[in-house]
PDB file of N, CA and C in Angstrom:
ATOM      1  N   UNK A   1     -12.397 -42.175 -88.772  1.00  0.00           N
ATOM      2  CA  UNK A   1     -11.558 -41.003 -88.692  1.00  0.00           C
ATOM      3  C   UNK A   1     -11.848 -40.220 -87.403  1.00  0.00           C
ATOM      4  N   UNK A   2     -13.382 -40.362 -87.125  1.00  0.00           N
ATOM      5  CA  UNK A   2     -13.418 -39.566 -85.881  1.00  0.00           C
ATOM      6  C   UNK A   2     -12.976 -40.302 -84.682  1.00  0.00           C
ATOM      7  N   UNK A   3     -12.980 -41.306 -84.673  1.00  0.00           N
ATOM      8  CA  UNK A   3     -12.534 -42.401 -83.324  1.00  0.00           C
ATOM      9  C   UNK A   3     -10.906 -42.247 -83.324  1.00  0.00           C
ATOM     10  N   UNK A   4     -10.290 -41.826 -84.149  1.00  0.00           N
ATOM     11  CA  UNK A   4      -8.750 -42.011 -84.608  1.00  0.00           C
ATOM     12  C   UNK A   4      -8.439 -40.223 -83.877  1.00  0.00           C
ATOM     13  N   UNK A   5      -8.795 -39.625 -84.372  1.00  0.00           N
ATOM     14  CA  UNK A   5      -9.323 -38.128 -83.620  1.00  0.00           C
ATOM     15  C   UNK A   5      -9.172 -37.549 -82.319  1.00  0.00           C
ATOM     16  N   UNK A   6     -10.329 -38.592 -81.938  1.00  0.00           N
ATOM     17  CA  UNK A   6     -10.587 -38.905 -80.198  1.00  0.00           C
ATOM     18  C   UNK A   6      -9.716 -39.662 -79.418  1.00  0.00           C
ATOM     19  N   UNK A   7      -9.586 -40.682 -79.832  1.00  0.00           N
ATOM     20  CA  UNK A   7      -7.710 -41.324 -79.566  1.00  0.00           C
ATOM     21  C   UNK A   7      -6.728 -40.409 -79.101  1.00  0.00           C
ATOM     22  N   UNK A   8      -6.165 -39.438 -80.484  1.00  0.00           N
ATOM     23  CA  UNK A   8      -4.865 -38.598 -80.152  1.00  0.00           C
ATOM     24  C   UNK A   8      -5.579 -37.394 -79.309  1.00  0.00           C
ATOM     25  N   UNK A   9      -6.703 -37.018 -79.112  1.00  0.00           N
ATOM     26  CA  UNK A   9      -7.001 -36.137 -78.497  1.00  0.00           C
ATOM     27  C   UNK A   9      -6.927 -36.425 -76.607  1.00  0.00           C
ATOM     28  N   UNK A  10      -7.474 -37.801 -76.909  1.00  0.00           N
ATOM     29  CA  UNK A  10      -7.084 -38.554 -75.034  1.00  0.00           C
ATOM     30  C   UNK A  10      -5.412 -38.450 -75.056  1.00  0.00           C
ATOM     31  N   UNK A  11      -5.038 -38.975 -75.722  1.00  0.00           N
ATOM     32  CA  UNK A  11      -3.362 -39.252 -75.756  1.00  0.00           C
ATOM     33  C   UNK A  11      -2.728 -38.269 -75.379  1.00  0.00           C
ATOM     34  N   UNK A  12      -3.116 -36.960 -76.175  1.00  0.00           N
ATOM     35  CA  UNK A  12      -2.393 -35.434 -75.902  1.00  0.00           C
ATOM     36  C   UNK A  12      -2.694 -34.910 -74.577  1.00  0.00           C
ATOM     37  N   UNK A  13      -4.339 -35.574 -74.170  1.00  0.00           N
ATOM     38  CA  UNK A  13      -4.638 -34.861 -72.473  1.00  0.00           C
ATOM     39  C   UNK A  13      -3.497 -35.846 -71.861  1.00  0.00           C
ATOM     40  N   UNK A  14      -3.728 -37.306 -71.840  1.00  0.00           N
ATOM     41  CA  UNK A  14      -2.712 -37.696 -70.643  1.00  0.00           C
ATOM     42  C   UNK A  14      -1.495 -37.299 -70.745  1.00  0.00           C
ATOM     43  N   UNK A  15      -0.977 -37.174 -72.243  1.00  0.00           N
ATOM     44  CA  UNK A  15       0.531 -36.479 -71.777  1.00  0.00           C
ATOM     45  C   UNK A  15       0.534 -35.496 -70.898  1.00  0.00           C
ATOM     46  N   UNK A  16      -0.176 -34.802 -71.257  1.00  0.00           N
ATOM     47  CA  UNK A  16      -0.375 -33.066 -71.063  1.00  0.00           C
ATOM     48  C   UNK A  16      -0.377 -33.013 -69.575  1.00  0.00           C
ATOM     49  N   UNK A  17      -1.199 -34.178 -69.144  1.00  0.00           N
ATOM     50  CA  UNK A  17      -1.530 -34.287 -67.579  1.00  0.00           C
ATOM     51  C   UNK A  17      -0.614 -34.919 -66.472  1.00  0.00           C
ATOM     52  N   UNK A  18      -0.156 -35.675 -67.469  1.00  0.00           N
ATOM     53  CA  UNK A  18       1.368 -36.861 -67.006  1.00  0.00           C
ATOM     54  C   UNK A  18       2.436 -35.572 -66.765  1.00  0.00           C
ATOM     55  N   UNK A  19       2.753 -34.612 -67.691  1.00  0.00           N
ATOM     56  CA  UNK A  19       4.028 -34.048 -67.487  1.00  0.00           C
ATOM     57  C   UNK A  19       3.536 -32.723 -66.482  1.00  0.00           C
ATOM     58  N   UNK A  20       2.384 -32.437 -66.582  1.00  0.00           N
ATOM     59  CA  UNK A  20       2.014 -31.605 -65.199  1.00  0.00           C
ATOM     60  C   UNK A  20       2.227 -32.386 -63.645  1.00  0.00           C
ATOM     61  N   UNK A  21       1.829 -33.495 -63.597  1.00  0.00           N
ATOM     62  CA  UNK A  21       2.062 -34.269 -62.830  1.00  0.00           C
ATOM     63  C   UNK A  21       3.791 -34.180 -61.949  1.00  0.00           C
ATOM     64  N   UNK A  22       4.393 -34.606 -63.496  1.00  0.00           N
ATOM     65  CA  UNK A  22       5.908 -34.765 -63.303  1.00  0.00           C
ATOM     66  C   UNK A  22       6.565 -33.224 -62.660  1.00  0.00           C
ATOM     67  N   UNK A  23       5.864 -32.389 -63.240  1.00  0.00           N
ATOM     68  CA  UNK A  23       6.721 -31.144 -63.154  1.00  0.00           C
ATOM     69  C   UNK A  23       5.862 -30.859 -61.457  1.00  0.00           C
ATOM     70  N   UNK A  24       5.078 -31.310 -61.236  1.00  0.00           N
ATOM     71  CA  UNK A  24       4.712 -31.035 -59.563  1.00  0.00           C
ATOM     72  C   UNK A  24       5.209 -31.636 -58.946  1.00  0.00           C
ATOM     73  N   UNK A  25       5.358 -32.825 -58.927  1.00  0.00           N
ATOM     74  CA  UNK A  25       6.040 -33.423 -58.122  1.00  0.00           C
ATOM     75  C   UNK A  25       7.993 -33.061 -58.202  1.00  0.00           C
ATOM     76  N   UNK A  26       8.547 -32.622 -59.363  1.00  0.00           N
ATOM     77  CA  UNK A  26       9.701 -32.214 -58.977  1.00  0.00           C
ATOM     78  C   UNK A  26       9.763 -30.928 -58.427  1.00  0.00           C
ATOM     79  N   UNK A  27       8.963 -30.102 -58.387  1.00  0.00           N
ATOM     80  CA  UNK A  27       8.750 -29.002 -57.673  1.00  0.00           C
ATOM     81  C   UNK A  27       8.528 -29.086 -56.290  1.00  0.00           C
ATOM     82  N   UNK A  28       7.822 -30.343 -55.788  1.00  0.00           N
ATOM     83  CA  UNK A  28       7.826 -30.535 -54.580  1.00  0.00           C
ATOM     84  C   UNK A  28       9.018 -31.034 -53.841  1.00  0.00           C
ATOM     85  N   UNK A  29      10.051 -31.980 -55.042  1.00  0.00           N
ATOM     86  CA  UNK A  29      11.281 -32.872 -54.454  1.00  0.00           C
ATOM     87  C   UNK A  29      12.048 -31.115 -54.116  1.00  0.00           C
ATOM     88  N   UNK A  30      11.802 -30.205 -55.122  1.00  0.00           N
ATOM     89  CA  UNK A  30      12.965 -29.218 -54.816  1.00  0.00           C
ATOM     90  C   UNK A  30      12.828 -28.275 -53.505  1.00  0.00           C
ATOM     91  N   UNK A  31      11.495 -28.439 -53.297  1.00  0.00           N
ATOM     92  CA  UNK A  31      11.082 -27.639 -52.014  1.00  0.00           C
ATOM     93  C   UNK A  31      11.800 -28.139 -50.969  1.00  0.00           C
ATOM     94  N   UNK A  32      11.425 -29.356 -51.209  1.00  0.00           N
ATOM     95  CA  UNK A  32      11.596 -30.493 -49.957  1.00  0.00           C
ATOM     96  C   UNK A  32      14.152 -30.432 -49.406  1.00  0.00           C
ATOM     97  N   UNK A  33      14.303 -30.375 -51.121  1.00  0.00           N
ATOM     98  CA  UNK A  33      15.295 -30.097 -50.502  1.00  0.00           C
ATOM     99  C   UNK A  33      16.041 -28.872 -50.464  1.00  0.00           C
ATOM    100  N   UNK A  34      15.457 -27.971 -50.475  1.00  0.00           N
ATOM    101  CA  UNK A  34      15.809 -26.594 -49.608  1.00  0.00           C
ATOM    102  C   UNK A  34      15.638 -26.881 -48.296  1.00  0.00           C
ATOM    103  N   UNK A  35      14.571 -26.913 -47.704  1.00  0.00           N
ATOM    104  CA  UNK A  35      14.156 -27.032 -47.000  1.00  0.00           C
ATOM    105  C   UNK A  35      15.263 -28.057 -46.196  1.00  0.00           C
ATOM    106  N   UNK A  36      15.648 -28.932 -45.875  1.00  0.00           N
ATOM    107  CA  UNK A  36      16.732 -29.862 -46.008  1.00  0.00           C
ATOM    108  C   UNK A  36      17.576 -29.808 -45.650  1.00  0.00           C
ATOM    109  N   UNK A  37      18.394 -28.691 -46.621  1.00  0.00           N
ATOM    110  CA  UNK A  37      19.162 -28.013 -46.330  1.00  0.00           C
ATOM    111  C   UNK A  37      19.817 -26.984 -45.556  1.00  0.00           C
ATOM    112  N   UNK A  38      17.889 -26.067 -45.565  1.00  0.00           N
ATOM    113  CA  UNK A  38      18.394 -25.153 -44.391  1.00  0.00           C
ATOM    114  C   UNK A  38      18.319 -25.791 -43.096  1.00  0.00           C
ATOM    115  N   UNK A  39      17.698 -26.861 -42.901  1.00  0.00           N
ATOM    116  CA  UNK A  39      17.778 -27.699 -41.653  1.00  0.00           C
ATOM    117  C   UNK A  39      19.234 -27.759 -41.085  1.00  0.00           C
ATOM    118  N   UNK A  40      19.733 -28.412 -42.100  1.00  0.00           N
ATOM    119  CA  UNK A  40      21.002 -29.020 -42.140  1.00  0.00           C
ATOM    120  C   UNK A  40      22.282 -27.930 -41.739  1.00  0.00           C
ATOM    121  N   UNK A  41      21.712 -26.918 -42.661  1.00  0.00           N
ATOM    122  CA  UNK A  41      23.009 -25.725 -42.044  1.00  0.00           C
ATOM    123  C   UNK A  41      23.035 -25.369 -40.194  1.00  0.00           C
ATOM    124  N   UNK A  42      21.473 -25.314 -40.046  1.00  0.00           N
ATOM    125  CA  UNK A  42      20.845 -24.690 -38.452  1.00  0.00           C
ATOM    126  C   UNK A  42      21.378 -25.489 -38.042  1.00  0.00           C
ATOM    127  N   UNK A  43      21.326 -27.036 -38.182  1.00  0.00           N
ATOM    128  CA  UNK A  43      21.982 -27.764 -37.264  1.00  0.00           C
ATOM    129  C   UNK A  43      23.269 -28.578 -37.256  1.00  0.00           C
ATOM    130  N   UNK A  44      23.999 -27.677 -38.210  1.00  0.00           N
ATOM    131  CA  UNK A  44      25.656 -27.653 -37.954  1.00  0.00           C
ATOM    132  C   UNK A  44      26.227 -26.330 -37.220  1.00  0.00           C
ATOM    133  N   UNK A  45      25.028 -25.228 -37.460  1.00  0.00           N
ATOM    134  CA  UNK A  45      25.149 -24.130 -36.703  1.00  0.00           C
ATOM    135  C   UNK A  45      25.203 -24.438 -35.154  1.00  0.00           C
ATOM    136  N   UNK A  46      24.504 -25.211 -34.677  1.00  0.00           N
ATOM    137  CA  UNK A  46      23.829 -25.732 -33.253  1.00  0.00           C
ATOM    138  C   UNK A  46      24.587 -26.217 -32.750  1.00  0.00           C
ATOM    139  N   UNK A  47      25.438 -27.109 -33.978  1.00  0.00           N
ATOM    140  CA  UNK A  47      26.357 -28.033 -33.030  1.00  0.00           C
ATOM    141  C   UNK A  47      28.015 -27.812 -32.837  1.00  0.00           C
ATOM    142  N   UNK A  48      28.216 -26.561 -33.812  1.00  0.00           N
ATOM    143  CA  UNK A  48      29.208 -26.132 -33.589  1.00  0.00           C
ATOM    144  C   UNK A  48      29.246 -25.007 -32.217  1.00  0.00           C
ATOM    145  N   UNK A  49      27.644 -24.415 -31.597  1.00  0.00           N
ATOM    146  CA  UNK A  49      27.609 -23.148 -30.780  1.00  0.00           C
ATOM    147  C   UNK A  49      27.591 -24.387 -29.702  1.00  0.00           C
ATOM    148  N   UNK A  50      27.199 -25.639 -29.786  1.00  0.00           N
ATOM    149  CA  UNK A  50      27.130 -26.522 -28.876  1.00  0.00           C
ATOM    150  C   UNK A  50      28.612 -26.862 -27.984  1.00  0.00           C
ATOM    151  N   UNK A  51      29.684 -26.777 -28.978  1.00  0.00           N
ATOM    152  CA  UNK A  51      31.284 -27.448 -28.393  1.00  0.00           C
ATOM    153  C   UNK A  51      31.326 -25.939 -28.223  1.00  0.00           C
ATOM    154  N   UNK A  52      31.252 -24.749 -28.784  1.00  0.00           N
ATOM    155  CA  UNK A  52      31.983 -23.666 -28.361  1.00  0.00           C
ATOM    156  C   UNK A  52      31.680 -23.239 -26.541  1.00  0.00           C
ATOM    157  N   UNK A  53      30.019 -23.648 -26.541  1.00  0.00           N
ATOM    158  CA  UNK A  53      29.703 -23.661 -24.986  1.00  0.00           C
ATOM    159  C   UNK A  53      30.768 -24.615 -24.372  1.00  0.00           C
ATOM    160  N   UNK A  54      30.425 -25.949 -24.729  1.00  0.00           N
ATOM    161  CA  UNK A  54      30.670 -26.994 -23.992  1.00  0.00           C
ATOM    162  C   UNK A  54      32.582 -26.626 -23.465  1.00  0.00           C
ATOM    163  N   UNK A  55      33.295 -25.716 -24.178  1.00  0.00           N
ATOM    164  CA  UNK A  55      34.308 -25.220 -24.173  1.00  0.00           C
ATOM    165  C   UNK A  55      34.294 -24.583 -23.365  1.00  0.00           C
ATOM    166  N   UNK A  56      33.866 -23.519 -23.540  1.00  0.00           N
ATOM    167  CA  UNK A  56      33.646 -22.002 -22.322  1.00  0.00           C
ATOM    168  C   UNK A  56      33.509 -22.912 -21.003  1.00  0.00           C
ATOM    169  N   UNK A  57      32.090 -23.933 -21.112  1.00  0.00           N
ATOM    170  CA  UNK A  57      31.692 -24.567 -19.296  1.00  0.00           C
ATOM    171  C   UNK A  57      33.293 -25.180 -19.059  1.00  0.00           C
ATOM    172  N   UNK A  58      34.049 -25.666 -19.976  1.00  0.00           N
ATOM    173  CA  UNK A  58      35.212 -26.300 -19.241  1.00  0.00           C
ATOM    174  C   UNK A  58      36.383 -25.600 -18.791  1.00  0.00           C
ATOM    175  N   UNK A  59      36.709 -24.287 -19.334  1.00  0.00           N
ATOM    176  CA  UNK A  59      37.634 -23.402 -19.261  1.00  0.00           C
ATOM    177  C   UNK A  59      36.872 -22.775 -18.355  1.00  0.00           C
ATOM    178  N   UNK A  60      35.814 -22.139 -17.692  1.00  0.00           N
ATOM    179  CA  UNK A  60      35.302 -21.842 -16.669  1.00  0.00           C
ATOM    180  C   UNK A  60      35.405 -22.127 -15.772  1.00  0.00           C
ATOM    181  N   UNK A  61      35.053 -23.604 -15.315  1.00  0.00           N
ATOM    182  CA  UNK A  61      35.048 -24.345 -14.599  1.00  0.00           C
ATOM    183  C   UNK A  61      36.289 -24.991 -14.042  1.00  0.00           C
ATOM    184  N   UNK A  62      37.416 -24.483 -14.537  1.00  0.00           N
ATOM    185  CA  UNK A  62      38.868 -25.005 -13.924  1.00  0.00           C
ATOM    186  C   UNK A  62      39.052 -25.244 -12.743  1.00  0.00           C
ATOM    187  N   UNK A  63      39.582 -25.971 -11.908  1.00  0.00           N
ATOM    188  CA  UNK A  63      39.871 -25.824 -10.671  1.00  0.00           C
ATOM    189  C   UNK A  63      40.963 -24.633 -10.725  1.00  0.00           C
ATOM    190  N   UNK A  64      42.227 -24.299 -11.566  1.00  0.00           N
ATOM    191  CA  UNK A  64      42.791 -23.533 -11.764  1.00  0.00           C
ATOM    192  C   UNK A  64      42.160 -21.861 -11.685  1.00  0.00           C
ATOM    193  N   UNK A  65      41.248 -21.703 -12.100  1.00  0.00           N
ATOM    194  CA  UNK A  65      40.771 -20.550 -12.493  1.00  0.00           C
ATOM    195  C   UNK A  65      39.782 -20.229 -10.863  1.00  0.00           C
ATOM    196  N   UNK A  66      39.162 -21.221 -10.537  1.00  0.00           N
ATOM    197  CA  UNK A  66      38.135 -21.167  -9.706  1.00  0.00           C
ATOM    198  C   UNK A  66      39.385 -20.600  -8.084  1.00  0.00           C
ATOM    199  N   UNK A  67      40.523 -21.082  -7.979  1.00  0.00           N
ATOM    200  CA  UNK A  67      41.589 -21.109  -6.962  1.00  0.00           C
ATOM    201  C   UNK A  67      42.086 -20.161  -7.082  1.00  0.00           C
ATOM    202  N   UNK A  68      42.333 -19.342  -8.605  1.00  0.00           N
ATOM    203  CA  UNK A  68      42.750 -18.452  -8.814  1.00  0.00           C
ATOM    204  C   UNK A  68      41.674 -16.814  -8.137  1.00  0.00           C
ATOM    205  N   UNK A  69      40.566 -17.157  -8.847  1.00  0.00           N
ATOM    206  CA  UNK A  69      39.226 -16.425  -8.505  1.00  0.00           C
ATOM    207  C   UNK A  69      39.397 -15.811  -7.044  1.00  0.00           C
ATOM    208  N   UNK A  70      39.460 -17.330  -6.453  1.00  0.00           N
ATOM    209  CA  UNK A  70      38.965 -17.342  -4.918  1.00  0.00           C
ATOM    210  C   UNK A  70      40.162 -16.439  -4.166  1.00  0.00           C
ATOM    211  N   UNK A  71      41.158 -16.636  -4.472  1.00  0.00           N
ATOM    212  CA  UNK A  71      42.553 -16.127  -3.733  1.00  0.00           C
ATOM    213  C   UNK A  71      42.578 -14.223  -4.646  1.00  0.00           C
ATOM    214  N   UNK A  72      42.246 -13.914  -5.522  1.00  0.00           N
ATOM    215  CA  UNK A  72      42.144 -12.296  -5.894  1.00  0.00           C
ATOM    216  C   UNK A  72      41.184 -11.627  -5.824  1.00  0.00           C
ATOM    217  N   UNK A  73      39.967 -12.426  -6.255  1.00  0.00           N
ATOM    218  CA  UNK A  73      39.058 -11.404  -5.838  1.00  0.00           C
ATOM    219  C   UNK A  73      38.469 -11.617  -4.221  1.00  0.00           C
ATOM    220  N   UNK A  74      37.762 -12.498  -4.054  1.00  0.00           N
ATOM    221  CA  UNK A  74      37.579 -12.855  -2.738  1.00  0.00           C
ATOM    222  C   UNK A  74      38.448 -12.848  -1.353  1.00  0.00           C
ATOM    223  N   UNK A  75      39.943 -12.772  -1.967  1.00  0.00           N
ATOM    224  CA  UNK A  75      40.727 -13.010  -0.775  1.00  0.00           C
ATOM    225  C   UNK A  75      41.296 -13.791   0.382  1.00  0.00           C
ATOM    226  N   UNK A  76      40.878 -14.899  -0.359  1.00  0.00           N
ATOM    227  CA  UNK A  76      41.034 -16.043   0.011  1.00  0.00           C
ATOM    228  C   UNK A  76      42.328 -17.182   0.120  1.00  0.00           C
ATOM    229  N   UNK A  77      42.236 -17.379   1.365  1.00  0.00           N
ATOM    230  CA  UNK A  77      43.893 -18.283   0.928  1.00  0.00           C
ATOM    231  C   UNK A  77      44.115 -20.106   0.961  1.00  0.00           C
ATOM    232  N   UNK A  78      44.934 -20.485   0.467  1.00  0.00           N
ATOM    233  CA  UNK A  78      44.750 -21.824   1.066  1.00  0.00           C
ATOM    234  C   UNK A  78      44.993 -22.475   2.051  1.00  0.00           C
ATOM    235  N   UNK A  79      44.350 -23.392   2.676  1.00  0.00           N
ATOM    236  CA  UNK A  79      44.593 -23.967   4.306  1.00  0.00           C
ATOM    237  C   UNK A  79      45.605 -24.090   4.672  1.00  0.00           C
ATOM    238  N   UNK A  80      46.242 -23.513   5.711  1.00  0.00           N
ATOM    239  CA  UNK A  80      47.810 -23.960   6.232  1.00  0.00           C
ATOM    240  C   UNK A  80      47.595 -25.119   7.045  1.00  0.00           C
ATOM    241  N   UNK A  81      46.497 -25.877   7.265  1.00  0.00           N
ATOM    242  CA  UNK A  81      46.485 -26.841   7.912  1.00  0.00           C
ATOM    243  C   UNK A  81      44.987 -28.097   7.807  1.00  0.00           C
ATOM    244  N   UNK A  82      44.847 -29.224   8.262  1.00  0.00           N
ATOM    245  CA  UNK A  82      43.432 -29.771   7.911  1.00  0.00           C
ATOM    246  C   UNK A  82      43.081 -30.055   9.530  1.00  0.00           C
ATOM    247  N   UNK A  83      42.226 -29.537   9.573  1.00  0.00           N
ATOM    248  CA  UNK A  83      41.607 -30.025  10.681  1.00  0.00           C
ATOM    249  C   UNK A  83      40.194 -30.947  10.619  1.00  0.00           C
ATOM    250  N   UNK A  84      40.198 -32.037  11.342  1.00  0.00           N
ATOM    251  CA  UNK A  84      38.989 -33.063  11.354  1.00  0.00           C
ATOM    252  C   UNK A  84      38.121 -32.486  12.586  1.00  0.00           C
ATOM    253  N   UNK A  85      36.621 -32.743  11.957  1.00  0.00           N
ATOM    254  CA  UNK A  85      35.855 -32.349  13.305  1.00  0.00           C
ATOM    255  C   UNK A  85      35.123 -33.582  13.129  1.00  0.00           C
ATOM    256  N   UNK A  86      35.136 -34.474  14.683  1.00  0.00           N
ATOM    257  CA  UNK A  86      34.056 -35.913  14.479  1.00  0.00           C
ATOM    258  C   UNK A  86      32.786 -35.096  15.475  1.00  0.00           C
ATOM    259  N   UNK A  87      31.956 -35.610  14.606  1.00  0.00           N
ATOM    260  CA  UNK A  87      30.132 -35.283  15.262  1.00  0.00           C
ATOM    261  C   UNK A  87      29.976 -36.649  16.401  1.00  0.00           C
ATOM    262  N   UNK A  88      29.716 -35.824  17.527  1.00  0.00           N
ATOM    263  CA  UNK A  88      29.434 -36.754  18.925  1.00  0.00           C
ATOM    264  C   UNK A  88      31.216 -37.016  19.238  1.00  0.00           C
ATOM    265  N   UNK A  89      30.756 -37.975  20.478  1.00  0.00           N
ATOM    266  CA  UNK A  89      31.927 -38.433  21.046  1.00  0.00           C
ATOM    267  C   UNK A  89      31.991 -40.173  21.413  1.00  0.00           C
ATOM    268  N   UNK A  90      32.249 -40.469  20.068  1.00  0.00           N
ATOM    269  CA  UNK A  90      32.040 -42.010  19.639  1.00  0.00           C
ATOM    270  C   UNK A  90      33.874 -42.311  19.515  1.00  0.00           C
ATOM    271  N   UNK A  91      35.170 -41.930  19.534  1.00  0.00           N
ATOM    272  CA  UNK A  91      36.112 -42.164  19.315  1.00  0.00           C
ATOM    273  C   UNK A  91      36.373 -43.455  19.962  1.00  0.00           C
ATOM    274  N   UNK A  92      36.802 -43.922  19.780  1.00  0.00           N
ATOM    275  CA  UNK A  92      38.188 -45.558  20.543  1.00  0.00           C
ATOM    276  C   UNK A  92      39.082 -44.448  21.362  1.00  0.00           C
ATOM    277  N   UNK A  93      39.751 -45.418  22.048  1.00  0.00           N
ATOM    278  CA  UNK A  93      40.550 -44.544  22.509  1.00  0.00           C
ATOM    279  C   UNK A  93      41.797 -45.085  21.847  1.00  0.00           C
ATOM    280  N   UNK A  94      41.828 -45.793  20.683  1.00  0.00           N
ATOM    281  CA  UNK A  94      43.128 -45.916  19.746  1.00  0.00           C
ATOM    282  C   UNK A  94      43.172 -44.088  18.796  1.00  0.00           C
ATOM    283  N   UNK A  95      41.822 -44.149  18.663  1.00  0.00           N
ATOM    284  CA  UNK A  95      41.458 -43.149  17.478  1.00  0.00           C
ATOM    285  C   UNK A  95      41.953 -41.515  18.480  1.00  0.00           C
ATOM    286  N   UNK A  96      41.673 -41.694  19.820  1.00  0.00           N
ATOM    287  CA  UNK A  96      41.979 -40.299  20.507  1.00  0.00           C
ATOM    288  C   UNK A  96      43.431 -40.038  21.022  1.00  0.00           C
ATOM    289  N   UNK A  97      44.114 -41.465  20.825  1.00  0.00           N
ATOM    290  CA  UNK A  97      45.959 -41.273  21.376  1.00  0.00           C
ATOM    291  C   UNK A  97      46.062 -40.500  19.852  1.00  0.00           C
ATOM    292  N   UNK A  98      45.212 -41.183  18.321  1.00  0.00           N
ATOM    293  CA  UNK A  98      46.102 -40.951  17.406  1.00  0.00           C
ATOM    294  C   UNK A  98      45.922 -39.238  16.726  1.00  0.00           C
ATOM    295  N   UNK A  99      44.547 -39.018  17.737  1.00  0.00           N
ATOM    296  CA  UNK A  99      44.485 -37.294  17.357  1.00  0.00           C
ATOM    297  C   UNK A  99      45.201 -36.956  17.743  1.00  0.00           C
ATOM    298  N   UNK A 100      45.412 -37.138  19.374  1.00  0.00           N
ATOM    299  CA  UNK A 100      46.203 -36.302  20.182  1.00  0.00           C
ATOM    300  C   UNK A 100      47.772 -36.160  19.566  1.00  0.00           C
ATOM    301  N   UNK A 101      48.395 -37.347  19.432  1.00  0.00           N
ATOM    302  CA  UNK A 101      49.496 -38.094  18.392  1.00  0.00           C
ATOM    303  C   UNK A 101      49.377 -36.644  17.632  1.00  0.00           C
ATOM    304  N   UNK A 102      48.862 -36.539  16.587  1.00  0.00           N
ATOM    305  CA  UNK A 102      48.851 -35.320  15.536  1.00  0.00           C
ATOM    306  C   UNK A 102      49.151 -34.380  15.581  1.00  0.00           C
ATOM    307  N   UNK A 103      48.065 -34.169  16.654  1.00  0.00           N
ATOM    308  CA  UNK A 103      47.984 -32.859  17.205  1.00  0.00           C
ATOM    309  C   UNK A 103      49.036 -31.910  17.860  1.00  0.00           C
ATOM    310  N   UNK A 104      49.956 -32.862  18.247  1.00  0.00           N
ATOM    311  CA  UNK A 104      51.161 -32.557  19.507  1.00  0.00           C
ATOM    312  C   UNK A 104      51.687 -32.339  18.347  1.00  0.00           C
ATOM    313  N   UNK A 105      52.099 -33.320  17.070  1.00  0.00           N
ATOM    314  CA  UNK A 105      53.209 -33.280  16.211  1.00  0.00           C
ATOM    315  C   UNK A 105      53.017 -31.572  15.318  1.00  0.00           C
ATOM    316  N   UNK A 106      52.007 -31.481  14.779  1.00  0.00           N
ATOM    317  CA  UNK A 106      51.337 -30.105  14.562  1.00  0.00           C
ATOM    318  C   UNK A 106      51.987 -29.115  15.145  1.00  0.00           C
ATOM    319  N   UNK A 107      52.072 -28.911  16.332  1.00  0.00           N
ATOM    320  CA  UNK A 107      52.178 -27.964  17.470  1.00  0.00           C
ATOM    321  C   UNK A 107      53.496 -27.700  17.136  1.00  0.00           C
ATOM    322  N   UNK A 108      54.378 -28.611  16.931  1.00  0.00           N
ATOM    323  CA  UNK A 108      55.725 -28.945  17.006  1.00  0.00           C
ATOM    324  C   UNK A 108      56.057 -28.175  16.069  1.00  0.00           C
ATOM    325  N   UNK A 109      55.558 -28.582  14.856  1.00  0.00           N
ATOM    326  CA  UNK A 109      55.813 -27.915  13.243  1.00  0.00           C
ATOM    327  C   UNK A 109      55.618 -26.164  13.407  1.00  0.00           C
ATOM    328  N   UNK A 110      54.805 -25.601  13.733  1.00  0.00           N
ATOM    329  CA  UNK A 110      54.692 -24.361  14.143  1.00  0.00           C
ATOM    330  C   UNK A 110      55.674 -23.601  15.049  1.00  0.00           C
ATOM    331  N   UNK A 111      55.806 -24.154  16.200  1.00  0.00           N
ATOM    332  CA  UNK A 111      56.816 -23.534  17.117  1.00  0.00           C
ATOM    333  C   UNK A 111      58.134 -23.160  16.491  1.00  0.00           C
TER     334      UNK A 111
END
């Protein structure tokens, strides 16, 4: 009777110890997914402030806006003409009929 005793008395600790067990470890799964979660929100937060930048740098960055910029506030206008400058005096003299060529025609357009 006493061995029968001692039996349910082990039996009742391991339950006892088994469902402490159980209930820690789901306490830890629930931590774990909070935790998780708030990850998860921060970094839908991140990646939505991510395209809203990535937006702004492209609407910023317009050539439109930047041409616009330059010509109201700065005062700036666009080239009425292109002029080439060559470094040294390495030309052909195919390459200096065809400045000159230009150049005359240029002249022409103005007058």
């Amino acid at each position: 009777m006493n061995r029968v005793r001692n039996w349910c008395i082990v039996g009742l600790l391991l339950c006892f110890f088994g469902a402490i067990f159980h209930l820690s470890l789901q306490a830890v799964l629930l931590e774990k997914g909070f935790v998780t979660e708030s990850k998860r929100d921060a970094l839908e937060s991140l990646v939505a402030e991510k395209i809203k930048l990535e937006t702004e740098i492209a609407q910023l960055s317009s050539l439109e806006r930047i041409k616009t910029l330059a010509e109201n506030r700065l005062g700036m206008i666009p080239p009425t003409q292109v002029v080439y400058v060559v470094a040294g005096n390495k030309l052909s003299e195919g390459e200096r009929q065809l400045a000159l060529s230009e150049e005359r025609r240029g002249e022409g357009k103005t007058q």
